[in-house]
Structures are given as structure tokens and as C-alpha cells.
N, C-alpha and C. Protein backbone atom coordinates (compact mmCIF):
# COMPACT_ATOMS: atom_id res chain seq x y z
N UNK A 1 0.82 -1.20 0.00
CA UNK A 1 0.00 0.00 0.00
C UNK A 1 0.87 1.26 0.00
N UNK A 2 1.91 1.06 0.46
CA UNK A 2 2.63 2.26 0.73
C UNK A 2 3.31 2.30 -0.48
N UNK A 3 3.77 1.60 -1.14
CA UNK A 3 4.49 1.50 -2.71
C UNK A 3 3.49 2.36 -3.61
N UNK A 4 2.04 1.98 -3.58
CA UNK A 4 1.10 2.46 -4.44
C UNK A 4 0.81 3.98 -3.92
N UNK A 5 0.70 4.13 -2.80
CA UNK A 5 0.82 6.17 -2.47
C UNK A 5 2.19 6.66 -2.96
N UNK A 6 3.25 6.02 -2.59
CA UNK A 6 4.57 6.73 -3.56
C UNK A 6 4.91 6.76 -4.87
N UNK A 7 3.95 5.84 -5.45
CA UNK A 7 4.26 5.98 -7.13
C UNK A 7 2.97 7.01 -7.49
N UNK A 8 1.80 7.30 -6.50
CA UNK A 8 1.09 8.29 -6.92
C UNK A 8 1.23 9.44 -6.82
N UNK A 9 2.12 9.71 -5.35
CA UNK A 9 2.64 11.09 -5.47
C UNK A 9 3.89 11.67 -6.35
N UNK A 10 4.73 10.85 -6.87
CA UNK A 10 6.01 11.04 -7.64
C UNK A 10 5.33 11.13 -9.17
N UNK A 11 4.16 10.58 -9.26
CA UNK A 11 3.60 10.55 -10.92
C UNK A 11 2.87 12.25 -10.73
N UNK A 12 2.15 12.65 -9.52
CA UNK A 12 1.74 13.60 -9.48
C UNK A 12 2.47 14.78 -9.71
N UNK A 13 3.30 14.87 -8.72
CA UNK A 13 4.58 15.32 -8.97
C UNK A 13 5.26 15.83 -9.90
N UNK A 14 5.45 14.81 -10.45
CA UNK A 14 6.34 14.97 -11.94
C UNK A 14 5.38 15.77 -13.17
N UNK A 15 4.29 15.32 -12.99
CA UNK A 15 3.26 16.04 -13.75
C UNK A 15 3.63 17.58 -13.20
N UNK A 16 2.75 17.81 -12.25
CA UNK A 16 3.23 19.20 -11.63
C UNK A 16 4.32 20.29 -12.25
N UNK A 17 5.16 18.97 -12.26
CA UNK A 17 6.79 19.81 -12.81
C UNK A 17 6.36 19.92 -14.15
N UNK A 18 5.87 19.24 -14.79
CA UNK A 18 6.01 19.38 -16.19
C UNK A 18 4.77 20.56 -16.54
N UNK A 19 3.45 20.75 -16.03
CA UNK A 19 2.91 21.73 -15.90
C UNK A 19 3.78 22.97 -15.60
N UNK A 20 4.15 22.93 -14.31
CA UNK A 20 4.98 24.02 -14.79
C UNK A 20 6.01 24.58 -15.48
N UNK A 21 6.83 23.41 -16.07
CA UNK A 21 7.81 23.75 -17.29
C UNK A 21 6.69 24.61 -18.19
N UNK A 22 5.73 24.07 -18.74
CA UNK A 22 4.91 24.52 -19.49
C UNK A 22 4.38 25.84 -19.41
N UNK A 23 4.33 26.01 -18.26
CA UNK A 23 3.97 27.72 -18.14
C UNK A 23 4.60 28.62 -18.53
N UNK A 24 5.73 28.18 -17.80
CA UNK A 24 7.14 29.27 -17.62
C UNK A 24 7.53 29.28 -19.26
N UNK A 25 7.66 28.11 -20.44
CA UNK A 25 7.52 28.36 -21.37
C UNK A 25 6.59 29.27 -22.33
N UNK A 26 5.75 28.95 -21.82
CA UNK A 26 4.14 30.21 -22.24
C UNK A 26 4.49 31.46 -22.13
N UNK A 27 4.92 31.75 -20.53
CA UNK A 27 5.09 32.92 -20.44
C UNK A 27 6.00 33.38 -21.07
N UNK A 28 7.51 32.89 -21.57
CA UNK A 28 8.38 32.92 -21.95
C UNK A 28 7.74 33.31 -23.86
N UNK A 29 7.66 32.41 -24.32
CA UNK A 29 7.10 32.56 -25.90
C UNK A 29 6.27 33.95 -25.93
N UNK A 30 5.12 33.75 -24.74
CA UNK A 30 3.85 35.36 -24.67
C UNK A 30 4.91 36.23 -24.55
N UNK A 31 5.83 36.61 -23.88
CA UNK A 31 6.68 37.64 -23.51
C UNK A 31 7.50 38.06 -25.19
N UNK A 32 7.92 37.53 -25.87
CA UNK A 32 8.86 37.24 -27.20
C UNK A 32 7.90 37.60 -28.31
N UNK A 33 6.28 36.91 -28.26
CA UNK A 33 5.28 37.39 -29.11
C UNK A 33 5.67 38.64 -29.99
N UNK A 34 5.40 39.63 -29.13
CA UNK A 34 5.19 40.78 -29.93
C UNK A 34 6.02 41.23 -30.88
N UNK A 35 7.41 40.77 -30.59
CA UNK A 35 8.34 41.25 -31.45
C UNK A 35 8.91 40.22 -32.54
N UNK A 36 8.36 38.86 -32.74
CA UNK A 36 8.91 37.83 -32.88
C UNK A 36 7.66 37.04 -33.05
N UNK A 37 7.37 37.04 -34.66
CA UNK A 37 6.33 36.37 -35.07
C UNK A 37 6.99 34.74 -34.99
N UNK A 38 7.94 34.16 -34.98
CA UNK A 38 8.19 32.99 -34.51
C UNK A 38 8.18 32.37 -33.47
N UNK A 39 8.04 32.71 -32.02
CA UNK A 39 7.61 33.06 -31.48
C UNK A 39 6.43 33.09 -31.01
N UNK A 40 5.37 33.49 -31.94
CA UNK A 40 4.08 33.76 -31.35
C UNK A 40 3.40 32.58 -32.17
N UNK A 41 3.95 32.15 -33.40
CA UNK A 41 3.66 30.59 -33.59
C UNK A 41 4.14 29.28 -32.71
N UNK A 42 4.87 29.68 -32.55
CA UNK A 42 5.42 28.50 -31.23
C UNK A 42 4.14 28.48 -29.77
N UNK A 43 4.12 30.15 -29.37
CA UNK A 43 2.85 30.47 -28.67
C UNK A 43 1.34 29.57 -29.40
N UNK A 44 1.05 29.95 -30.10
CA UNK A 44 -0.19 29.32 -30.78
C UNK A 44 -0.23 27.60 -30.90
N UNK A 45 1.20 26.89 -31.12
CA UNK A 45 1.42 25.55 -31.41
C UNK A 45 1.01 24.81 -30.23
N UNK A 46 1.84 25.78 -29.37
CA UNK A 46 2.40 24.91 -27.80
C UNK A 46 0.71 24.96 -27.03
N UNK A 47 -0.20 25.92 -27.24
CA UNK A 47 -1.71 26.11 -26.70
C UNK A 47 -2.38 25.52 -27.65
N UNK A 48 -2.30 24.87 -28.53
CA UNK A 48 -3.63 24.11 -29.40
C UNK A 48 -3.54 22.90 -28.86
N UNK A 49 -4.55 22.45 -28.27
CA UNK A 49 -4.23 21.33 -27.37
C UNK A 49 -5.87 21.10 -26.80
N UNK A 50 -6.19 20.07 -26.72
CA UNK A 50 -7.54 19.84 -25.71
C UNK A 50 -7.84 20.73 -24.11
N UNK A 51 -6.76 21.10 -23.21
CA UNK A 51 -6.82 21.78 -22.64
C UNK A 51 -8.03 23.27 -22.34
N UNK A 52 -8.47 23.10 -22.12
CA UNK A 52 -9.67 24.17 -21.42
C UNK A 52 -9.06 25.00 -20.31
N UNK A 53 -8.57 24.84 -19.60
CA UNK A 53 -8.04 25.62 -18.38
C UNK A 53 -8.04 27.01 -18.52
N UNK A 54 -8.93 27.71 -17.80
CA UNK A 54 -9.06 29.20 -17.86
C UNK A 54 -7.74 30.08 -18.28
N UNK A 55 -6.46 29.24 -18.07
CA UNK A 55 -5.63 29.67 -18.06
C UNK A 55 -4.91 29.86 -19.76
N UNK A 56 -5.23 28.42 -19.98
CA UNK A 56 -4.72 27.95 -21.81
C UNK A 56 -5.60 29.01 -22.54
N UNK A 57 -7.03 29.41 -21.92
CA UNK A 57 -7.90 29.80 -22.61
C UNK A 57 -7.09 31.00 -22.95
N UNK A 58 -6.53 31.85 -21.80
CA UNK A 58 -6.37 33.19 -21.90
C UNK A 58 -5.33 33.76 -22.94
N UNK A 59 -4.15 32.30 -22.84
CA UNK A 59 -2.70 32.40 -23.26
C UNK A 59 -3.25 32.17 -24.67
N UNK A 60 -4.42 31.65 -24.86
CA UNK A 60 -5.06 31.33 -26.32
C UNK A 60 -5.57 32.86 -27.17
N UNK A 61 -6.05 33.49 -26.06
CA UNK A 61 -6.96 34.40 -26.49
C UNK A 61 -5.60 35.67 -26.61
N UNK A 62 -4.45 36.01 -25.40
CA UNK A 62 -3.76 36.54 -25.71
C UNK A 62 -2.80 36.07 -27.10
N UNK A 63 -2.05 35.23 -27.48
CA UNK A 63 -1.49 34.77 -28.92
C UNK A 63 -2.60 35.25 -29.86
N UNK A 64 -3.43 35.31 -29.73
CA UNK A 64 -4.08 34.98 -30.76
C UNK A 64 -4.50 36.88 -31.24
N UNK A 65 -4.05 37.94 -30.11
CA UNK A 65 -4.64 39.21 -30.34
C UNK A 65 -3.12 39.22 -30.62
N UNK A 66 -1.80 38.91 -29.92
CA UNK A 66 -0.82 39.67 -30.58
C UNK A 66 -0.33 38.80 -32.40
N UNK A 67 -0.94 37.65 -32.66
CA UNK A 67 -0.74 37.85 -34.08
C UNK A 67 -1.31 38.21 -35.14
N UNK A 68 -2.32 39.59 -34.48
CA UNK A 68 -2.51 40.78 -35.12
C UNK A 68 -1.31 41.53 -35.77
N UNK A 69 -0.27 41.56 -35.11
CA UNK A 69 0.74 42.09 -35.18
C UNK A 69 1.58 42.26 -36.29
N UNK A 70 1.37 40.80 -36.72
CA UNK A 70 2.21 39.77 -37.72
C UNK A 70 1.25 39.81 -39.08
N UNK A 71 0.49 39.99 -38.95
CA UNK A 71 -0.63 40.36 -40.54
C UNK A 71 -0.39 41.97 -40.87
N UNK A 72 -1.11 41.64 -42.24
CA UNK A 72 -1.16 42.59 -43.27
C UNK A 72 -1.82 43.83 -43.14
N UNK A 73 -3.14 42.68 -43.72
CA UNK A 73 -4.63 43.37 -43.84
C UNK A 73 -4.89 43.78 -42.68
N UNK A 74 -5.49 45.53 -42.70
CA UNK A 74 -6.34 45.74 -41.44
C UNK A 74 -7.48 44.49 -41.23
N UNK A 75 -8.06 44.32 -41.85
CA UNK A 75 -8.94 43.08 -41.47
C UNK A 75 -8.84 42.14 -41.11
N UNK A 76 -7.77 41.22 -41.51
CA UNK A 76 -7.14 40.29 -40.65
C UNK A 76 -6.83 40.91 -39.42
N UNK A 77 -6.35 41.71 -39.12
CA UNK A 77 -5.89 42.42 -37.86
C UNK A 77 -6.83 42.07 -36.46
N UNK A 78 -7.81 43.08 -37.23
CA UNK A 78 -9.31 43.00 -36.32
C UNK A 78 -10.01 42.24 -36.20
N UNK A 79 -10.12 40.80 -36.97
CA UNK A 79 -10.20 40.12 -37.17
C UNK A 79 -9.83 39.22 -35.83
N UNK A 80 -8.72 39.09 -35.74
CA UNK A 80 -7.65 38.33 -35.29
C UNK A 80 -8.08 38.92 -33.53
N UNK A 81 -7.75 40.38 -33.51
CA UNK A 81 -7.59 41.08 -32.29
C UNK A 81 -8.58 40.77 -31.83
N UNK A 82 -10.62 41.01 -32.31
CA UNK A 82 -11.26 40.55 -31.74
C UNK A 82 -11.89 39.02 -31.42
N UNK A 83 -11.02 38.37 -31.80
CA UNK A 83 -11.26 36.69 -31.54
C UNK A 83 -10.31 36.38 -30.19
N UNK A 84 -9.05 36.88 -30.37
CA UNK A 84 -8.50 36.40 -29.19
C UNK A 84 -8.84 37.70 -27.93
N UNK A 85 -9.59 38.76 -28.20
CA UNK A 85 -9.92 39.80 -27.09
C UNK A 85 -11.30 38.60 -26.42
N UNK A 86 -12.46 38.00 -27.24
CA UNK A 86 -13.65 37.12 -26.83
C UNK A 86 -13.10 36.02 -25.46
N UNK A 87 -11.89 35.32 -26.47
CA UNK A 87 -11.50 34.56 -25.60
C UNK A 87 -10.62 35.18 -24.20
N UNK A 88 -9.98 35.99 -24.21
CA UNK A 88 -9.12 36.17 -22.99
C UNK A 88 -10.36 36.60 -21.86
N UNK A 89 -11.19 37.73 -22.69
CA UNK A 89 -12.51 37.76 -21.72
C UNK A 89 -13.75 36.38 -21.58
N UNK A 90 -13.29 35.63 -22.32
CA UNK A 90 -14.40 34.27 -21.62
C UNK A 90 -13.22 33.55 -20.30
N UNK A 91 -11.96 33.47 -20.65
CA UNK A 91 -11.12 33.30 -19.56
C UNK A 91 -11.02 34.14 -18.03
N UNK A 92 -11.12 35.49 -18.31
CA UNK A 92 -11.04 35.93 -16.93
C UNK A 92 -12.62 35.77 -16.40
N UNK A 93 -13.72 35.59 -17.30
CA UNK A 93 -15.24 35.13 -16.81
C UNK A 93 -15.28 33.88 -16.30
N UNK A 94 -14.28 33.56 -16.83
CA UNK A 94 -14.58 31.64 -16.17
C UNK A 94 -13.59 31.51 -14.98
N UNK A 95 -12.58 32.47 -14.41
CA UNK A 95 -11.94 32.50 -13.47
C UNK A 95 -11.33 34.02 -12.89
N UNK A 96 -12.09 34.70 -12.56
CA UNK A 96 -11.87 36.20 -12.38
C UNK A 96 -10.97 36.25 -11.17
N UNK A 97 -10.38 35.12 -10.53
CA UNK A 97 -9.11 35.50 -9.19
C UNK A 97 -7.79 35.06 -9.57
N UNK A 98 -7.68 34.75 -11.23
CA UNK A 98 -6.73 34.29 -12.06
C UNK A 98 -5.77 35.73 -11.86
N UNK A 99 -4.85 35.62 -11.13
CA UNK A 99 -4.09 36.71 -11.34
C UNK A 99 -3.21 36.64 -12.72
N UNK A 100 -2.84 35.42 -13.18
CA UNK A 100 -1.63 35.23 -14.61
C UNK A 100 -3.10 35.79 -15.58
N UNK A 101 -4.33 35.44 -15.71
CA UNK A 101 -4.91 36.07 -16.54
C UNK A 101 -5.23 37.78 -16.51
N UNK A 102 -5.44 38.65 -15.53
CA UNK A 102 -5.38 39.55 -15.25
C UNK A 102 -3.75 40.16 -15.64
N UNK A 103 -2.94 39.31 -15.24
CA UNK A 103 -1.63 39.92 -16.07
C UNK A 103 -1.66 39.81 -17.40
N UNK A 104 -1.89 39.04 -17.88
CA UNK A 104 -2.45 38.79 -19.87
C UNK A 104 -3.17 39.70 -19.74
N UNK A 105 -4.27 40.12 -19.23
CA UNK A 105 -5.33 41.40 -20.11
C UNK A 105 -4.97 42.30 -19.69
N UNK A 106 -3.97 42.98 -18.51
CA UNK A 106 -3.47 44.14 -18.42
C UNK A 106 -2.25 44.67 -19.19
N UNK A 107 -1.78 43.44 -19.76
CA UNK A 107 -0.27 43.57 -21.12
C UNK A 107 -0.88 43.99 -21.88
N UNK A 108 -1.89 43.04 -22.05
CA UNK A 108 -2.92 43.59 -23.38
C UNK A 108 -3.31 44.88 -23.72
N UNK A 109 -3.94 45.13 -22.96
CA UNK A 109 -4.55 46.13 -22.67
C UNK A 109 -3.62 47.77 -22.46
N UNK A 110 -2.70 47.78 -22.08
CA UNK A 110 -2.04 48.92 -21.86
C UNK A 110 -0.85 48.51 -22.80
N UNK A 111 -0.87 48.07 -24.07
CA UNK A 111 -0.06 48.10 -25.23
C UNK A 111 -1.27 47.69 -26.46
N UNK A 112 -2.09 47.95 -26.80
CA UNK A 112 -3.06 47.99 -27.76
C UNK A 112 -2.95 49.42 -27.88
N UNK A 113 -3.67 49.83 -29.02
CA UNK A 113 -3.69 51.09 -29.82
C UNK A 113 -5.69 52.00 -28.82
N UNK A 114 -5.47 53.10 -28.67
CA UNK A 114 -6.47 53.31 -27.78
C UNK A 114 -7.65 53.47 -28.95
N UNK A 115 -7.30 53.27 -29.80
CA UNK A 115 -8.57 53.71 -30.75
C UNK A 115 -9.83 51.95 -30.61
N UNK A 116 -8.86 51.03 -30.26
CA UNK A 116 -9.69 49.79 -30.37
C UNK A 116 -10.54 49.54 -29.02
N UNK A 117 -10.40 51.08 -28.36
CA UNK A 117 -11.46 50.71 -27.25
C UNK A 117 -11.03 49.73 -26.15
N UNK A 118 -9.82 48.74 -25.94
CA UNK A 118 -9.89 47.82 -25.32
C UNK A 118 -8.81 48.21 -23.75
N UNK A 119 -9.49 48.85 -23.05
CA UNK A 119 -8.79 49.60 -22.15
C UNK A 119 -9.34 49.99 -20.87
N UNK A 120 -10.75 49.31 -20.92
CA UNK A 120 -11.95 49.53 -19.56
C UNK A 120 -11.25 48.65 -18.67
N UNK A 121 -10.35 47.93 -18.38
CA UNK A 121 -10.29 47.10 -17.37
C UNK A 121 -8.68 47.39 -16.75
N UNK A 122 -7.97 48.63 -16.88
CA UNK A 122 -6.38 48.73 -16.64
C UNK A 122 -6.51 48.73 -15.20
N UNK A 123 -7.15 49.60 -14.47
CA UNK A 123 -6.94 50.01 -13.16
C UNK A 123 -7.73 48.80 -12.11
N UNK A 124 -8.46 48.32 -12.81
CA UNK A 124 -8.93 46.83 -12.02
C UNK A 124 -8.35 45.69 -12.29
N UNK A 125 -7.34 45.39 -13.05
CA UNK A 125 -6.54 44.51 -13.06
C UNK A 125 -5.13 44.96 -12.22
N UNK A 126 -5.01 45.94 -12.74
CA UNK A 126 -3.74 46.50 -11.62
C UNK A 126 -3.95 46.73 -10.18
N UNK A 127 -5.17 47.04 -10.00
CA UNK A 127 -5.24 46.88 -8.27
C UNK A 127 -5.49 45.38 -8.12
N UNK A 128 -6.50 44.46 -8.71
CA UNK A 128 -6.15 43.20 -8.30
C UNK A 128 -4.68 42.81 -8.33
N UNK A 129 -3.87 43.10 -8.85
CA UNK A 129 -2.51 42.11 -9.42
C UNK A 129 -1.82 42.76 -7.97
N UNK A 130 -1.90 44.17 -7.73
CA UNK A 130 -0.90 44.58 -6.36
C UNK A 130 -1.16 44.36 -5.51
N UNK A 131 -3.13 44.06 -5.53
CA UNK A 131 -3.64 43.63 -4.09
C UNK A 131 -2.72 42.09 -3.62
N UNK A 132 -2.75 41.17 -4.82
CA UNK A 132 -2.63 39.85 -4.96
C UNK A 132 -1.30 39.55 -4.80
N UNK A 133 -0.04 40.26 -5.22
CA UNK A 133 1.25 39.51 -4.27
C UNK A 133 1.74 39.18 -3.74
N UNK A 134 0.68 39.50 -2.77
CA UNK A 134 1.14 38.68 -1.33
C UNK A 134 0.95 37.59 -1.06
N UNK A 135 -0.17 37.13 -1.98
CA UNK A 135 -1.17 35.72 -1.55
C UNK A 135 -0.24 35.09 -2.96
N UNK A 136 0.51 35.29 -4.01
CA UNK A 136 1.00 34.65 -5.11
C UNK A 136 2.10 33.53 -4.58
N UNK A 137 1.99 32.59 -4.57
CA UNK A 137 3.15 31.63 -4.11
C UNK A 137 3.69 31.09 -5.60
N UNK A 138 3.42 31.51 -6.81
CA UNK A 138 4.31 31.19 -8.09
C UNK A 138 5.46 32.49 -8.71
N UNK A 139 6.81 32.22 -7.86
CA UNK A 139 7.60 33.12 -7.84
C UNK A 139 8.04 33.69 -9.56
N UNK A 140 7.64 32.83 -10.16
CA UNK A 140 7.99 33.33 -11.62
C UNK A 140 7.05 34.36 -12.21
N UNK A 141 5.43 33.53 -11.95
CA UNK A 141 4.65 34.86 -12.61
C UNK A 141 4.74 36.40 -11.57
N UNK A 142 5.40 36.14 -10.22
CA UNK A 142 5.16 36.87 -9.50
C UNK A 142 6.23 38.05 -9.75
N UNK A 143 7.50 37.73 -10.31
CA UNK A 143 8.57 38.27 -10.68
C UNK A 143 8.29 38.96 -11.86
N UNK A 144 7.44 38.19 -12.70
CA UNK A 144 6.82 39.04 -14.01
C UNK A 144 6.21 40.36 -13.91
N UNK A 145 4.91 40.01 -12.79
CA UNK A 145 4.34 41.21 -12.74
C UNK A 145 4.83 42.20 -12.26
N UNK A 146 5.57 42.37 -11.39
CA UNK A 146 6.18 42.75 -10.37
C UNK A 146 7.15 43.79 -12.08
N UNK A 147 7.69 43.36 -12.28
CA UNK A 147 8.70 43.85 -13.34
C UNK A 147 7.87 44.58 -14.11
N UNK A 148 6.84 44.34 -14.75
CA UNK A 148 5.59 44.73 -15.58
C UNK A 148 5.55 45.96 -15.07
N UNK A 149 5.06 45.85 -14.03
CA UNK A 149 4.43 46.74 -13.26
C UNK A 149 5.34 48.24 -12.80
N UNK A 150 6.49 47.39 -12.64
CA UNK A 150 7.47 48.49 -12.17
C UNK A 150 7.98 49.44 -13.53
N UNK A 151 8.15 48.57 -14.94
CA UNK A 151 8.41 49.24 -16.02
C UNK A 151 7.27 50.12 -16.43
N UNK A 152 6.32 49.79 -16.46
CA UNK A 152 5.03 50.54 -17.20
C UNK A 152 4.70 51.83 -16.69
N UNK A 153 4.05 52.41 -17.12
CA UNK A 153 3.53 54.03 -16.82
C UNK A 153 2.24 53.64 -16.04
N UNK A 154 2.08 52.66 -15.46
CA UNK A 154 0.73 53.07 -15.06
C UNK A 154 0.09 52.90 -13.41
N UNK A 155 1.38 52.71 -12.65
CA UNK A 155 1.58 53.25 -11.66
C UNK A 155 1.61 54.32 -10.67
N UNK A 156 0.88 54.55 -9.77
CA UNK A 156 0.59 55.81 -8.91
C UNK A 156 2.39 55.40 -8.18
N UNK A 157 2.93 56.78 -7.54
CA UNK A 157 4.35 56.79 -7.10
C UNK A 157 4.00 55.83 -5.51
N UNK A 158 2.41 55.89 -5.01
CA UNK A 158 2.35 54.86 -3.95
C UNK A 158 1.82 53.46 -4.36
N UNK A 159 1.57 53.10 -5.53
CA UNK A 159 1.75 51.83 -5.99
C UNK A 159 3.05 51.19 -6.06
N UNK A 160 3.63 52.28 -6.96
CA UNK A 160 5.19 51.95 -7.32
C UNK A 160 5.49 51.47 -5.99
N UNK A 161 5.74 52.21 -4.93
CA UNK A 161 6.52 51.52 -3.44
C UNK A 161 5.54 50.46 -3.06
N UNK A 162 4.61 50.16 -2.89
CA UNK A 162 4.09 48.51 -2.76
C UNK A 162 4.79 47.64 -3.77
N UNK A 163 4.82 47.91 -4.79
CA UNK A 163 5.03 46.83 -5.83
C UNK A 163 6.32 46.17 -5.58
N UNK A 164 7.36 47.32 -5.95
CA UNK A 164 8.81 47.23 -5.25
C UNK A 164 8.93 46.42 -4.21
N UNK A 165 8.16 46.47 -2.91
CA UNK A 165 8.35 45.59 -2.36
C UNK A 165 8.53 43.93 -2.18
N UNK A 166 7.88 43.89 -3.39
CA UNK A 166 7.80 42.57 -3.61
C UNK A 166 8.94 42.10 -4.91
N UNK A 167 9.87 43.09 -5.09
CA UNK A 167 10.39 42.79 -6.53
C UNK A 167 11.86 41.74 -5.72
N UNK A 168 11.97 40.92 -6.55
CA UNK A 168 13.06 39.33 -6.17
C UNK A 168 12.33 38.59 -4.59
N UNK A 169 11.07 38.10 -4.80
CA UNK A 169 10.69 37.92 -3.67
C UNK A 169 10.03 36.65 -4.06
């Protein structure tokens, strides 16, 4: 009996790890996206998958607005932008305490062009994400935002010193 709980927690386990290889890759490819349409196919490859997870959804719905980027046609563009904008918002609807999704729609969102309207949600994702570092026990996305946050303009100078606090933490 005890053989059969240790091969279930080491299979669990190992899964785990490999889930999170997988993220940290995501985030890694999402991060490279914008500038690096190779890149944002690797993004699109590595998420086509049976997976549902509010999370795949979002990383689905984000790839899928920055290879707007990588097209021609304005229409493809918009096209493109509003299919993966549906999905990142059916993702934060299907899990709204997703802080890694709230970091996807606040990238989004405060690097889109303001004419596409997609910009109602900056200051409620950013107070969730600063409220939320404390409670984040995934030091990678936590290092992300944290960096995000500290680079971007969209920080009050008493956000900035909360955020900081948490930066290599």
C-alpha cells in the first residue's frame, strides 16, 4: 500500500513539474510574441491542445490578439484582435481570481492602440494584481508582474513603493 501512495505522489509530482515547465515556457514565448512572429507561432502551437483551463484559454486568447501584429490586412488584424480579445474575456469570466490572466489582459490592454477601445479594465486589473502579491506563491509569474508593473507608466508613485516591495521575492 505504501508502494502504491509513492508511485502516486512522484507521478503527481512529476506532472506538476512538467505543468509548470509549461507555463514558464508560455510565459516565456507570450513575452517574445510581440516582437517575434516565430515566437508567437510556437505560442499558438504549444496552446492548441484539448486543454480548457481558464488559463490555456487566456494564453489562447492573448497569442491569438498579438498575431494581429504579424498580418497585413487591417482586417485580418481585427479580425484576429477581436477573436483572441472574446476569448481572454471568456477566460477571466470563467476564473476572475486568475491573477496570470489579469496579467495577460493588463499587457494587453495597456499596449493595444487606444482607438480599439480595449482599455476599460487597466486600473482593475492593476489593483487586483498589487492587491494579490502577497497571496502569489508562483515566484515566476510573481517576478513578471512585479517587473511589468514596475516598467510601465501606469503606476501611482504609492503603488510603485508597494510593488517594489515585492520585486526578487
Amino acid at each position: 500500500m505504501m508502494n502504491v501512495c509513492f508511485i502516486f505522489m512522484l507521478t503527481f509530482s512529476l506532472l506538476s513539474a512538467v505543468d509548470e515547465i509549461k507555463l514558464i515556457e508560455l510565459r516565456n514565448l507570450y513575452e517574445q510574441a510581440i516582437n517575434n512572429e516565430k515566437a508567437n507561432l510556437r505560442l499558438a502551437n504549444l496552446i492548441h491542445s484539448d486543454n480548457n483551463s481558464a488559463t490555456i484559454i487566456g494564453y489562447k486568447g492573448a497569442g491569438t490578439m498579438i498575431l494581429a501584429n504579424h498580418v497585413f490586412s487591417p482586417i485580418s488584424k481585427l479580425n484576429k484582435f477581436n477573436r483572441g480579445k472574446k476569448l481572454l474575456e471568456q477566460a477571466v469570466k470563467q476564473d476572475p481570481t486568475n491573477l496570470e490572466l489579469r496579467y495577460l489582459r493588463l499587457t494587453i490592454q495597456t499596449n493595444v492602440p487606444k482607438f480599439l477601445g480595449y482599455s476599460k479594465e487597466i486600473n482593475t486589473d492593476k489593483t487586483i494584481l498589487i492587491n494579490g502579491l502577497e497571496q502569489l506563491s508562483d515566484k515566476d509569474l510573481k517576478n513578471r508582474i512585479v517587473d511589468y508593473l514596475l516598467k510601465s507608466s501606469i503606476c501611482t508613485n504609492d503603488e510603485l513603493k508597494k510593488v517594489s516591495l515585492w520585486k526578487n521575492k
